[in-house]
Protein backbone atom coordinates (compact mmCIF):
# COMPACT_ATOMS: atom_id res chain seq x y z
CA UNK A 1 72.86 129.59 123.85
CA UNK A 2 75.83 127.73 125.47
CA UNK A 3 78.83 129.41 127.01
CA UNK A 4 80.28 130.24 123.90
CA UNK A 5 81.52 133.69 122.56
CA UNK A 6 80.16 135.06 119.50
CA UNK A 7 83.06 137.86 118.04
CA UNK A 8 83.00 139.81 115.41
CA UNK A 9 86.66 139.54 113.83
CA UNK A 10 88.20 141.94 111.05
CA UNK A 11 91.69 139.94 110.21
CA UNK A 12 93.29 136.73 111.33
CA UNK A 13 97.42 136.72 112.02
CA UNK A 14 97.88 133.47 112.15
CA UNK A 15 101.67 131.81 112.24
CA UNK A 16 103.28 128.26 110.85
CA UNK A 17 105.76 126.89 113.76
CA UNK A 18 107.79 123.70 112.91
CA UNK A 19 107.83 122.66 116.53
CA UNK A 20 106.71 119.44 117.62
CA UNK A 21 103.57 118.68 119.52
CA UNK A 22 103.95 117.74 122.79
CA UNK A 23 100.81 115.34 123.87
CA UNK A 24 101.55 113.56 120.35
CA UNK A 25 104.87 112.19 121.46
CA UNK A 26 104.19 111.53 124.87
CA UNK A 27 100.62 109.95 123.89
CA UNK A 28 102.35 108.25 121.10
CA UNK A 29 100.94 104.35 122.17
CA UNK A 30 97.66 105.02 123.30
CA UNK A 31 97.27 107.42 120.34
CA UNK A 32 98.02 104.27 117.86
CA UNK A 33 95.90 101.76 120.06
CA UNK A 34 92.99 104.58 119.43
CA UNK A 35 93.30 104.75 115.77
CA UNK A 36 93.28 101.12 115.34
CA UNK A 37 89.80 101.29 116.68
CA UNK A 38 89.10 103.84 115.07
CA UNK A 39 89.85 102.43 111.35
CA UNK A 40 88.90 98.80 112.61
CA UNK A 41 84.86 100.81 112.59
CA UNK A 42 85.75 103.17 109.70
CA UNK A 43 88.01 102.02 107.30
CA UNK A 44 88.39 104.82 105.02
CA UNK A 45 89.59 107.06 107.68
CA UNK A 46 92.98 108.10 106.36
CA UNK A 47 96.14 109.43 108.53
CA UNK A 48 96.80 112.76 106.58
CA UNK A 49 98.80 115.79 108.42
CA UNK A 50 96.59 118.68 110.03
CA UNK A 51 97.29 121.78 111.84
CA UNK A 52 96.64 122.51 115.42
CA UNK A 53 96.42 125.94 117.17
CA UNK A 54 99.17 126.07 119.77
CA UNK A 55 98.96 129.68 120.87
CA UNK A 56 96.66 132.69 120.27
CA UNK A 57 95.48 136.26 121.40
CA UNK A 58 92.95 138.30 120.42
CA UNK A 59 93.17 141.92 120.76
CA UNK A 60 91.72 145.07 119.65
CA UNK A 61 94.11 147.08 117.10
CA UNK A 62 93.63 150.42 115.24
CA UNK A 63 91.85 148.02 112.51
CA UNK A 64 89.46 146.49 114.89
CA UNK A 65 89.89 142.76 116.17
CA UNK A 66 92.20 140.53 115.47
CA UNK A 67 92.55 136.96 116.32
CA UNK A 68 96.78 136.21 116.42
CA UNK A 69 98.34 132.72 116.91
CA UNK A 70 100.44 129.90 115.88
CA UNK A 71 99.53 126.52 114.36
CA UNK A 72 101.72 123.55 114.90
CA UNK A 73 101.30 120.60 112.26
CA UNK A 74 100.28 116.81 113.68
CA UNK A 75 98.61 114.30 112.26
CA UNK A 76 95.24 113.39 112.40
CA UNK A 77 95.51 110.40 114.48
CA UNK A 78 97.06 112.28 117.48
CA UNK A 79 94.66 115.31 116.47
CA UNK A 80 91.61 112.40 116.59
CA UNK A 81 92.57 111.16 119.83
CA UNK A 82 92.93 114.31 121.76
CA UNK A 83 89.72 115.14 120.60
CA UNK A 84 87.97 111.75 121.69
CA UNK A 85 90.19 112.35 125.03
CA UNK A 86 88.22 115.28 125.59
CA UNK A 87 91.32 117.74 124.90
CA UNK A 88 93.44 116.48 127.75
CA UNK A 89 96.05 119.53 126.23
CA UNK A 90 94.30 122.54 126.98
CA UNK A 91 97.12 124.70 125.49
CA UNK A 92 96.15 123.68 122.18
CA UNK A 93 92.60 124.74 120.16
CA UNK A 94 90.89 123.03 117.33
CA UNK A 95 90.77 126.37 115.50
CA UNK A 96 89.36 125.69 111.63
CA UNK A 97 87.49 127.43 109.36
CA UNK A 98 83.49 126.88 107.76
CA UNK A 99 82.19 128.09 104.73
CA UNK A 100 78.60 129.22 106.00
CA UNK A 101 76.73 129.33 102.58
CA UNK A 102 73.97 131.84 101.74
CA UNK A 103 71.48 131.37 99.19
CA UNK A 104 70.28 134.59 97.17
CA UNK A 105 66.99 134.08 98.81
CA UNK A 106 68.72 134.38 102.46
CA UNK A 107 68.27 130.58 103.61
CA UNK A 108 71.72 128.94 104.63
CA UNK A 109 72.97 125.17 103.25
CA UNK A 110 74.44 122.96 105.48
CA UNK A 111 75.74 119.62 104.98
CA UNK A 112 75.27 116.52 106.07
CA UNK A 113 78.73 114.39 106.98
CA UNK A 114 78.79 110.38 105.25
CA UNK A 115 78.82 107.70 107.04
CA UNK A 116 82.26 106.51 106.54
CA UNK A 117 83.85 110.12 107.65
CA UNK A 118 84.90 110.45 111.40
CA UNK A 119 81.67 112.78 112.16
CA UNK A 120 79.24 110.71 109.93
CA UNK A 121 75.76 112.52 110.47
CA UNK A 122 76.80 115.56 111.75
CA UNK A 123 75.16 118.57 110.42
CA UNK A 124 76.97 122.00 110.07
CA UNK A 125 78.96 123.69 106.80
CA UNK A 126 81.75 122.97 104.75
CA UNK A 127 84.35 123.24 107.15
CA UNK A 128 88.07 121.08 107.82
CA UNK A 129 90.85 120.87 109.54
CA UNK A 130 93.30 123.14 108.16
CA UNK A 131 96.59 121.54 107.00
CA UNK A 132 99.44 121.89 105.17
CA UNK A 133 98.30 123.33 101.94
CA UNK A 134 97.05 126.29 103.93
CA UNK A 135 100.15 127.37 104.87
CA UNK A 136 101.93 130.53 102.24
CA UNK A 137 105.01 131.95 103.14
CA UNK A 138 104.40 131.20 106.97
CA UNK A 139 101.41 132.33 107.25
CA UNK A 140 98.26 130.09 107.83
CA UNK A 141 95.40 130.91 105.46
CA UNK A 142 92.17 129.93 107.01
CA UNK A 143 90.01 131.70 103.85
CA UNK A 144 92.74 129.67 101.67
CA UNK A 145 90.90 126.45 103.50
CA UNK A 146 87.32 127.14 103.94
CA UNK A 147 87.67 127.65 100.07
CA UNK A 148 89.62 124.45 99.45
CA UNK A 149 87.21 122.88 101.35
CA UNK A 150 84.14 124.06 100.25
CA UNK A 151 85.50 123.08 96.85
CA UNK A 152 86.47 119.41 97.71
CA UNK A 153 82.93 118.73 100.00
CA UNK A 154 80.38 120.54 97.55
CA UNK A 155 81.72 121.23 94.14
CA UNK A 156 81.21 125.03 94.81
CA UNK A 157 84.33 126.92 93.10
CA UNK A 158 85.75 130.02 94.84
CA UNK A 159 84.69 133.04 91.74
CA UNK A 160 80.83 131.65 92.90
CA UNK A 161 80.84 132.92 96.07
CA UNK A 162 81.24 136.75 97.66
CA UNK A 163 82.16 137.51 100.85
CA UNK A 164 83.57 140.26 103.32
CA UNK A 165 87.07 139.94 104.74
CA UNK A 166 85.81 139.65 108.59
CA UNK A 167 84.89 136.48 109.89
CA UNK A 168 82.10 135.17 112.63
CA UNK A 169 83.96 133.37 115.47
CA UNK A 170 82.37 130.94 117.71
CA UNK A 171 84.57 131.22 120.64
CA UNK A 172 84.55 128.05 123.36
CA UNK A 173 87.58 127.05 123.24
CA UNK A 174 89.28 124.19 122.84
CA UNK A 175 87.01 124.90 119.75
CA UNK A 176 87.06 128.38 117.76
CA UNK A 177 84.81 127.87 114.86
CA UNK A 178 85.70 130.54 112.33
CA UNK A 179 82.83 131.23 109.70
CA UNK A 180 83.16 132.99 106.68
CA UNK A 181 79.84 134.16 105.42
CA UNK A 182 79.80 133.36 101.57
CA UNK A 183 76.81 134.37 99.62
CA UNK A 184 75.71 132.52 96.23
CA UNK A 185 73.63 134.05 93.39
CA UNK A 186 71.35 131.26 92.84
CA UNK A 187 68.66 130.36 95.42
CA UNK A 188 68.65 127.95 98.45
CA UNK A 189 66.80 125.38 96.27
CA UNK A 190 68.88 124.90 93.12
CA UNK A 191 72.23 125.32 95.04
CA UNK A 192 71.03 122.28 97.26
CA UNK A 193 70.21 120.26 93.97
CA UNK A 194 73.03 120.86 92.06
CA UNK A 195 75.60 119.84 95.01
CA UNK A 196 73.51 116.77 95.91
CA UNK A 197 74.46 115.83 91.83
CA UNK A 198 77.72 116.61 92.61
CA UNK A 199 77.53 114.23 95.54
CA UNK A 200 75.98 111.48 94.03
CA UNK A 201 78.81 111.20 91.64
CA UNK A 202 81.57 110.63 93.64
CA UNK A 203 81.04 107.15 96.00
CA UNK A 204 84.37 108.94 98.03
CA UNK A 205 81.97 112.13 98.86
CA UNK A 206 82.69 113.66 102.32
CA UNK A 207 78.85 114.65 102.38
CA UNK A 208 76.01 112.54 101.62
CA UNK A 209 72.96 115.32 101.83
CA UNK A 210 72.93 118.92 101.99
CA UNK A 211 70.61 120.79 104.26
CA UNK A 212 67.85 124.27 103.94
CA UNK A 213 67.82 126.52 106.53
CA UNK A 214 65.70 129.38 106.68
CA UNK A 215 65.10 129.94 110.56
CA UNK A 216 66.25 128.23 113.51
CA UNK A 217 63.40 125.71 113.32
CA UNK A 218 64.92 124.10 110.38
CA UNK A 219 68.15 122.39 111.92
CA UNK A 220 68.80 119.60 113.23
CA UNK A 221 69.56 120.34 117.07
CA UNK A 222 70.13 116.59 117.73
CA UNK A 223 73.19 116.47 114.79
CA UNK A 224 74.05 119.82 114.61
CA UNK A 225 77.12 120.61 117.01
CA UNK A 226 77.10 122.98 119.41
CA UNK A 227 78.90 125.82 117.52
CA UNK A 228 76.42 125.87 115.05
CA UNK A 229 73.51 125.80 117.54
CA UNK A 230 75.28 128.84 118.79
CA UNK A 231 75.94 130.73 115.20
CA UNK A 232 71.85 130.07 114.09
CA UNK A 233 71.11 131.18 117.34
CA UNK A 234 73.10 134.57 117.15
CA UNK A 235 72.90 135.27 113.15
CA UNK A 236 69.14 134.99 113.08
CA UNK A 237 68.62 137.16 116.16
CA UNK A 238 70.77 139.48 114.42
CA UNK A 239 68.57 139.21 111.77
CA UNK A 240 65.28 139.94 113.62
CA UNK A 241 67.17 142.90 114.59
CA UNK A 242 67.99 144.36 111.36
């Protein structure tokens, strides 16, 4: 395990502000030069708008814990670069949420990121940066986007999965990995075959392989980030236990 947290949270309170981001505008050149760079190696990166987590809390209320805060929108050049700056703005948190799929047999599916995405090889679960169409009425929907998400990378539509309304939150910031635990009806096996023919039919796919898990043996320390080092680590411990 790494230094990272592992919560347990029952509801997320989380806020839309229209303020402006303050390492974007200051940053603005070498954020530009960076992107250059970064499309002259991957040319089908694309400059849409994502959300950033400016503020947050979390606290203990009478219905357990909740994680509070307030996204700001950017976009994902200057969100890009203060990543590969190593988060020179320590006030702000890559907060985002993963879709952490369950087979009916018990074995999760990961995915494997294409080549021509900006984490090409990486290995964890359908998972984004959230952005403006996960903000309703203010609020910032983070089950909204794992959903979206997991739509858009795997096929998977939202009435085939089930899930509980708290959420499994790898805690290191400047990352806070929020995972949704989404079971499917079918097992491992056939889930993993039918999104791989889902891949295969779009040349655009954000994922070029989906992955089996069934203990911590089976991933891919080497590709898998950190996060999800830490979440195999803790959910099949857990498991052991129960």
């Amino acid at each position: 395990m790494s230094g990272a947290r592992i919560l347990s949270i029952d509801a997320l309170d989380l806020a839309f502000s229209p303020r402006r981001w303050a390492f974007a505008e200051a940053e603005a050149q070498r954020i530009a030069d960076h992107w250059r760079a970064r499309v002259a190696r991957q040319p089908q990166l694309y400059n849409g708008r994502v959300l950033v987590l400016a503020r947050h809390t979390i606290a203990a209320t009478p219905r357990g814990t909740t994680l509070s805060g307030e996204y700001i929108e950017t976009d994902y050049a200057s969100f890009l670069a203060w990543r590969d700056f190593d988060f020179p703005d320590r006030q702000v948190a890559n907060a985002f949420a993963m879709a952490a799929l369950v087979g009916a047999d018990g074995a999760f599916l990961l995915g494997e990121m294409a080549a021509h995405t900006a984490n090409a090889g990486a290995i964890y679960f359908p998972a984004g940066t959230p952005d403006p169409n996960d903000v309703f009425d203010g609020k910032v929907d983070l089950t909204a986007s794992a959903l979206r998400e997991l739509r858009e990378e795997t096929g998977i539509a939202a009435d085939e999965v089930s899930f509980d309304p708290d959420w499994t939150v790898v805690y290191a910031p400047p990352r806070i990995a929020c995972l949704k635990i989404m079971r499917l009806s079918e097992p491992a096996e056939a889930i993993k075959a039918r999104v791989e023919a889902f891949l295969a039919a779009d040349p655009h796919a954000e994922l070029s392989a989906m992955r089996v898990a069934r203990s911590p043996a089976d991933l891919d320390r080497a590709r898998a980030p950190q996060f999800i080092q830490d979440f195999f680590d803790f959910a099949f411990a857990q498991r052991s236990v129960g």
